[in-house]
N, C-alpha and C. Protein backbone atom coordinates (compact mmCIF):
# COMPACT_ATOMS: atom_id res chain seq x y z
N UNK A 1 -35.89 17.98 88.23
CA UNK A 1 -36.84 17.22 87.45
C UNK A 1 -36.17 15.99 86.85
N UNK A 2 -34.63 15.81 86.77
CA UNK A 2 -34.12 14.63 86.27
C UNK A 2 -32.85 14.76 86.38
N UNK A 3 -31.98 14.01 85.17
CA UNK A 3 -30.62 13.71 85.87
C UNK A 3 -30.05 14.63 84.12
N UNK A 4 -29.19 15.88 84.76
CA UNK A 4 -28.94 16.60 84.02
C UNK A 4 -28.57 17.06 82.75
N UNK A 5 -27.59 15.66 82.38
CA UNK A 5 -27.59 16.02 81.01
C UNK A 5 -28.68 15.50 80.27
N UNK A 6 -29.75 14.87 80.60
CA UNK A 6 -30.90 14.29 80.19
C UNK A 6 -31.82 15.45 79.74
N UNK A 7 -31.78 16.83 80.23
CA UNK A 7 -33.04 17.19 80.38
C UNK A 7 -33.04 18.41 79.45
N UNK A 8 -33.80 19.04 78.88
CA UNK A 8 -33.92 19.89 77.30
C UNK A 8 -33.26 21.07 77.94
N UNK A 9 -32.86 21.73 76.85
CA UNK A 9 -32.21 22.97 77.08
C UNK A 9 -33.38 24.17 78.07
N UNK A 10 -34.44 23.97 77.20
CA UNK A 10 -35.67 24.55 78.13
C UNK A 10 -35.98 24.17 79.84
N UNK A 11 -35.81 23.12 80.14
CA UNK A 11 -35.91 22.89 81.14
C UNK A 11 -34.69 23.75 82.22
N UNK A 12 -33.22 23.46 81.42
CA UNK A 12 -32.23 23.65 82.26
C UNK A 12 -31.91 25.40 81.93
N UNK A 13 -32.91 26.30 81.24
CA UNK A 13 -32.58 27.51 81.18
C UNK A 13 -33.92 27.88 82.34
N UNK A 14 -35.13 26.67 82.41
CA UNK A 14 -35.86 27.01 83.12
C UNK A 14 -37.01 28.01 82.09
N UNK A 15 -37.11 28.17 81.10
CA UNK A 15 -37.70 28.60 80.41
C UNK A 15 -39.14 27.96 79.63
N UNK A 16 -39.68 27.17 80.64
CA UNK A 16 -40.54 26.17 79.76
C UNK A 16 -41.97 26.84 80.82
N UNK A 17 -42.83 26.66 80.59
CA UNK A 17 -43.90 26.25 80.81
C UNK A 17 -44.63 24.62 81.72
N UNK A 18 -44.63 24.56 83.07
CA UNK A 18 -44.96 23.18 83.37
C UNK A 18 -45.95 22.42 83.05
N UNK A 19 -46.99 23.11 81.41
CA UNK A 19 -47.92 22.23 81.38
C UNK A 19 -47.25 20.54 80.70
N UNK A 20 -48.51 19.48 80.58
CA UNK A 20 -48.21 18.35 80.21
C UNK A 20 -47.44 18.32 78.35
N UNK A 21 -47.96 19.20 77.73
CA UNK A 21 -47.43 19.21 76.27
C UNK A 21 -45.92 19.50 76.57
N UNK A 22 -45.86 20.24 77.30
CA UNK A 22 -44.14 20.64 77.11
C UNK A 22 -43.39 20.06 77.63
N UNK A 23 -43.83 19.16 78.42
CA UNK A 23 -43.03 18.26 79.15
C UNK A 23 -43.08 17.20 78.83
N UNK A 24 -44.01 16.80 77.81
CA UNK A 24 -43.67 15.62 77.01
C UNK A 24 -42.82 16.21 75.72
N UNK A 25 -42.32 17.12 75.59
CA UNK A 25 -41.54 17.86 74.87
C UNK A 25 -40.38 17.37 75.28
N UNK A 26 -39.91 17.95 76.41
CA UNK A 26 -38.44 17.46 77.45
C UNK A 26 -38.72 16.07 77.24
N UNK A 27 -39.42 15.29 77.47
CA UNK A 27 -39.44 13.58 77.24
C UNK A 27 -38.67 13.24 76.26
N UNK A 28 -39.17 13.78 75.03
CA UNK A 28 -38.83 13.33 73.48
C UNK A 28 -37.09 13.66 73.41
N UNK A 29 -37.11 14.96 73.74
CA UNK A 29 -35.68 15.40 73.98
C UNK A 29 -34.39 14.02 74.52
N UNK A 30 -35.35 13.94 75.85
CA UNK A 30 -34.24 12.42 76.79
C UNK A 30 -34.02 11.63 76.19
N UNK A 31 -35.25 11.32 75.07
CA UNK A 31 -35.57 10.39 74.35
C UNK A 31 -34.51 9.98 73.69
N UNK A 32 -34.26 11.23 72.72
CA UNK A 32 -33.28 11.45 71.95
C UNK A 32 -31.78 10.97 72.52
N UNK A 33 -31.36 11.67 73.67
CA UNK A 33 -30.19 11.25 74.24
C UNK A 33 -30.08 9.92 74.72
N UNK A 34 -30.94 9.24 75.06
CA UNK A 34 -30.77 7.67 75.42
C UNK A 34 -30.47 6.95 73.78
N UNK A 35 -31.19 7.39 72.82
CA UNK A 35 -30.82 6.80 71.81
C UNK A 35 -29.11 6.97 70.93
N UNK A 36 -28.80 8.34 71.66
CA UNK A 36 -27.66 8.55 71.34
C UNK A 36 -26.66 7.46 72.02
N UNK A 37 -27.01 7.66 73.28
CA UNK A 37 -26.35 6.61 74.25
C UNK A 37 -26.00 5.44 73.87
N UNK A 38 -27.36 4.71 73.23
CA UNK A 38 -27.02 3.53 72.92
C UNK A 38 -26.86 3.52 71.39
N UNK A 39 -26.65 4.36 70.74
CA UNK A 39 -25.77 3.85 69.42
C UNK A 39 -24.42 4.58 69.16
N UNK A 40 -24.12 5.23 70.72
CA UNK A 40 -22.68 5.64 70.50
C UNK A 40 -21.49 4.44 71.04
N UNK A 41 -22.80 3.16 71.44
CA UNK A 41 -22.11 2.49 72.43
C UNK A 41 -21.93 0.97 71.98
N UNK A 42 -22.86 1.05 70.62
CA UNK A 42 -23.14 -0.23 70.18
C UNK A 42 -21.97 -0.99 69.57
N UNK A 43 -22.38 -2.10 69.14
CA UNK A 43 -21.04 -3.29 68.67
C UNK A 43 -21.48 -2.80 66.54
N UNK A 44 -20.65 -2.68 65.71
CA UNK A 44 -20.37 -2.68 64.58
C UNK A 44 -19.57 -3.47 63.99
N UNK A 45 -20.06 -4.72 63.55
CA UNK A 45 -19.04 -5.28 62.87
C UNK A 45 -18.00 -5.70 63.48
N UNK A 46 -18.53 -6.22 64.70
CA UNK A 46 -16.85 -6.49 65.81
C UNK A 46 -16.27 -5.68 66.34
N UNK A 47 -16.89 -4.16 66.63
CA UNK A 47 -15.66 -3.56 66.81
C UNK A 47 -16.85 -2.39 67.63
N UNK A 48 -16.49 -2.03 68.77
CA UNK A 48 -17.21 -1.24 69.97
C UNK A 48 -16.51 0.57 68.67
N UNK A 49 -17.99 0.52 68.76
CA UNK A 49 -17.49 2.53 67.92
C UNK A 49 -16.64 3.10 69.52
N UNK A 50 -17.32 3.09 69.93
CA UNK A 50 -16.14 4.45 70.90
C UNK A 50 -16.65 2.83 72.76
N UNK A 51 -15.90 3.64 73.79
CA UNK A 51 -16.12 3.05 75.37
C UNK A 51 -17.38 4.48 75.63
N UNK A 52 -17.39 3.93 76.58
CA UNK A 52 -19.16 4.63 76.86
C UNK A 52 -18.75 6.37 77.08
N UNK A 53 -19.10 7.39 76.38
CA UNK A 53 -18.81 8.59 76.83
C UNK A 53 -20.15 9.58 77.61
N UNK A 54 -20.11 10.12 77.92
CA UNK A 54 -21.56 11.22 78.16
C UNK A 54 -21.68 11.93 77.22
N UNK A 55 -23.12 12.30 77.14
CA UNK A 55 -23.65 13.10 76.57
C UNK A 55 -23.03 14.50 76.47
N UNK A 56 -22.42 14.99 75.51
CA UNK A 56 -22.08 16.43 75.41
C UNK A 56 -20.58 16.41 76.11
N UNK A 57 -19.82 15.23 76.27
CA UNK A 57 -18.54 14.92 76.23
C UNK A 57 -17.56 16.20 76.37
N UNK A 58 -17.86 15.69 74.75
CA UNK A 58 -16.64 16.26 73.93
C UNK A 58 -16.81 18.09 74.21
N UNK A 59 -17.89 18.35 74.23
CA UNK A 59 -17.99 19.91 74.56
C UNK A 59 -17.90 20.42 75.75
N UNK A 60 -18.27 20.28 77.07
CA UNK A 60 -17.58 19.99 78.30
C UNK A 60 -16.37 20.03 78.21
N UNK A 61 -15.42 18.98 77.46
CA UNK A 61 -14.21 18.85 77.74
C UNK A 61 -13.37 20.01 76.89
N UNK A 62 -14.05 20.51 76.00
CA UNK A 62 -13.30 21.89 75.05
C UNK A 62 -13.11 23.03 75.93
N UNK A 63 -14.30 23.46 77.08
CA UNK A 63 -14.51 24.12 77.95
C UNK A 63 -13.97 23.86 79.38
N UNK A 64 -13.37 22.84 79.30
CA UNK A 64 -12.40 22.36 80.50
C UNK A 64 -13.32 22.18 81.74
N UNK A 65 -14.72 21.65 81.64
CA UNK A 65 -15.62 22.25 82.43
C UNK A 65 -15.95 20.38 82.93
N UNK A 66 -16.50 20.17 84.39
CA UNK A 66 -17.00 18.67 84.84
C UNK A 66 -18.05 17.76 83.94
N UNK A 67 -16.38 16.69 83.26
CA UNK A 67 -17.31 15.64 82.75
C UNK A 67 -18.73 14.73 82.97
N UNK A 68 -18.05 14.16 84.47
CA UNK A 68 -18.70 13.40 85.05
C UNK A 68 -19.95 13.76 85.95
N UNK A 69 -19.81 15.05 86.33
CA UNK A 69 -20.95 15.21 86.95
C UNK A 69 -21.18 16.94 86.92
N UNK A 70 -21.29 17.53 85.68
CA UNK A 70 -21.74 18.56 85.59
C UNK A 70 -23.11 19.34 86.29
N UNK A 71 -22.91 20.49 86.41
CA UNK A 71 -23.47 21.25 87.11
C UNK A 71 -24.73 22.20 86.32
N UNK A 72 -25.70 22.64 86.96
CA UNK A 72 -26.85 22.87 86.17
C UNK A 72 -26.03 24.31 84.88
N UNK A 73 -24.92 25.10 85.77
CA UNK A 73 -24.72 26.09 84.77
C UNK A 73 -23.50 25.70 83.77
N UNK A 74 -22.76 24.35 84.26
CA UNK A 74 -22.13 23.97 83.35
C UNK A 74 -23.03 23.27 82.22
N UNK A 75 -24.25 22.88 82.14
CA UNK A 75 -24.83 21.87 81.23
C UNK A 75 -25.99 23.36 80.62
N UNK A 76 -26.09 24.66 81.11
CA UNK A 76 -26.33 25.48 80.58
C UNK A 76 -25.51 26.12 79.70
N UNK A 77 -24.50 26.53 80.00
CA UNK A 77 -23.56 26.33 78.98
C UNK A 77 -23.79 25.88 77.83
N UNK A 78 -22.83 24.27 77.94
CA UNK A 78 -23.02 23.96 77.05
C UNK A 78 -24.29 23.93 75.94
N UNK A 79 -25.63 23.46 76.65
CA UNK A 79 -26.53 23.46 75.66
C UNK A 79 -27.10 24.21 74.90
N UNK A 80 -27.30 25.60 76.11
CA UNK A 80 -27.93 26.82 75.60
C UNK A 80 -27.64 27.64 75.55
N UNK A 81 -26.67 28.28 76.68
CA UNK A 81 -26.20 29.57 76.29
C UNK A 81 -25.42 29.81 75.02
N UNK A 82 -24.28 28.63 75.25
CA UNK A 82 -23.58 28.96 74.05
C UNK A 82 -24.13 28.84 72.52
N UNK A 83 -24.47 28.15 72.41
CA UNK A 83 -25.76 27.92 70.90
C UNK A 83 -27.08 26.78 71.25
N UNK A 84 -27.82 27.70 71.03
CA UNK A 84 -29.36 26.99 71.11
C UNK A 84 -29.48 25.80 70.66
N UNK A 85 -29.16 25.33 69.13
CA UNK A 85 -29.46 24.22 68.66
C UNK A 85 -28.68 23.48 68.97
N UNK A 86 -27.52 23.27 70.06
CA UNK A 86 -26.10 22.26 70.60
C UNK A 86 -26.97 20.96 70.58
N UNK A 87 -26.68 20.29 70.33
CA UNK A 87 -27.39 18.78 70.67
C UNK A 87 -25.72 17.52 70.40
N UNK A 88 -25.57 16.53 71.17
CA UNK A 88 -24.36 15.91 71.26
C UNK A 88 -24.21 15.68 69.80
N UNK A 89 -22.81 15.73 69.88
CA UNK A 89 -22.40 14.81 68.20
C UNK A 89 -22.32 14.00 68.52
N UNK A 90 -22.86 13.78 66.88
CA UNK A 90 -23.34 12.26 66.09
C UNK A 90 -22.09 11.77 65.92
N UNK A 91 -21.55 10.40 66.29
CA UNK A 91 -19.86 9.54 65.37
C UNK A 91 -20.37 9.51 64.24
N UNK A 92 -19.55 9.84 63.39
CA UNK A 92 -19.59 9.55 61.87
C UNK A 92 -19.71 8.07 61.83
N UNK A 93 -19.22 7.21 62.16
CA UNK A 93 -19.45 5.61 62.29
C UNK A 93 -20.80 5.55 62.32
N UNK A 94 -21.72 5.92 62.73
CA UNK A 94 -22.65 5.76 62.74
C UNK A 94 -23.60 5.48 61.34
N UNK A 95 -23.25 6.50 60.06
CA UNK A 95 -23.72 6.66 58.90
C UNK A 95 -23.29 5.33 57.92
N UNK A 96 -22.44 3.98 58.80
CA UNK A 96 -22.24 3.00 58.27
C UNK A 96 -23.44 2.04 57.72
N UNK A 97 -24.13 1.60 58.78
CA UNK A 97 -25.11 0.90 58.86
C UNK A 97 -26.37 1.48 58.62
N UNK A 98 -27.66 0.88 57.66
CA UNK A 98 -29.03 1.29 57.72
C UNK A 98 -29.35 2.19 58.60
N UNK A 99 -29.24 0.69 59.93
CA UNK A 99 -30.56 1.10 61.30
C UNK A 99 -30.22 1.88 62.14
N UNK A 100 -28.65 2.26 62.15
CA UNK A 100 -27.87 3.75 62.54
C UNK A 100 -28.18 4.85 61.73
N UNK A 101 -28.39 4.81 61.05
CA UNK A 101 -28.39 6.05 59.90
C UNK A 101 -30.04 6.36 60.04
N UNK A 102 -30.47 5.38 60.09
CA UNK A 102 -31.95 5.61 60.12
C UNK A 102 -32.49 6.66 61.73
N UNK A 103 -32.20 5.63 62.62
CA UNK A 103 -31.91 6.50 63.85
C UNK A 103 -31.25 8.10 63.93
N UNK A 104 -30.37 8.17 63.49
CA UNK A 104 -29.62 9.27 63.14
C UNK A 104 -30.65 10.34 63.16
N UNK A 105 -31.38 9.70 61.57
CA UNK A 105 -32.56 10.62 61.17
C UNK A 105 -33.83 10.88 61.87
N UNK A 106 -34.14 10.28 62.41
CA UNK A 106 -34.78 10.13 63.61
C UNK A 106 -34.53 11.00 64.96
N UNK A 107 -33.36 10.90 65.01
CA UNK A 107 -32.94 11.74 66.59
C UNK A 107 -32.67 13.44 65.94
């Protein structure tokens, strides 16, 4: 249905329902991660917060498990098996600025 780390924990446990509500559910979810994307990636004050990482990085890499192109039970893993509510970390850099912080709250 999409490109993997994009897609809700529901989807990738396969546990959803294919009507239209729930899958604009998984939408909101992507949603979320594109916004992560681009404010993990943005310019602050001159200064790039981090070089572009993936989604769920850093947890992948604790698990010694494929960064770059994880696998449906590696991105199960991470999201769901191991704890339900996993969602990527937030940079603390982020809580600098308003319209980051605001977002934050938002995602």
């Amino acid at each position: 249905i999409g490109t993997l780390p994009y897609m809700s924990p529901e989807l990738l446990a396969e546990t959803i329902g294919y009507e239209e509500t729930s899958l604009l559910k998984c939408d909101v979810y992507a949603l979320g991660i594109v916004f992560w994307k681009k404010e993990n990636t943005k310019k602050i004050v001159d200064i790039y917060v981090n070089n572009y990482i993936y989604p769920f990085e850093e947890q992948l890499k604790e698990l010694n498990l494929n960064v770059n192109n994880p696998t449906v039970n590696e991105m199960n893993i991470i999201i769901y098996l191991k704890e339900p509510k996993n969602r990527p970390l937030i940079n603390s850099k982020w809580k600098n600025t308003q319209k980051s912080f605001q977002l934050i709250v938002i995602i």
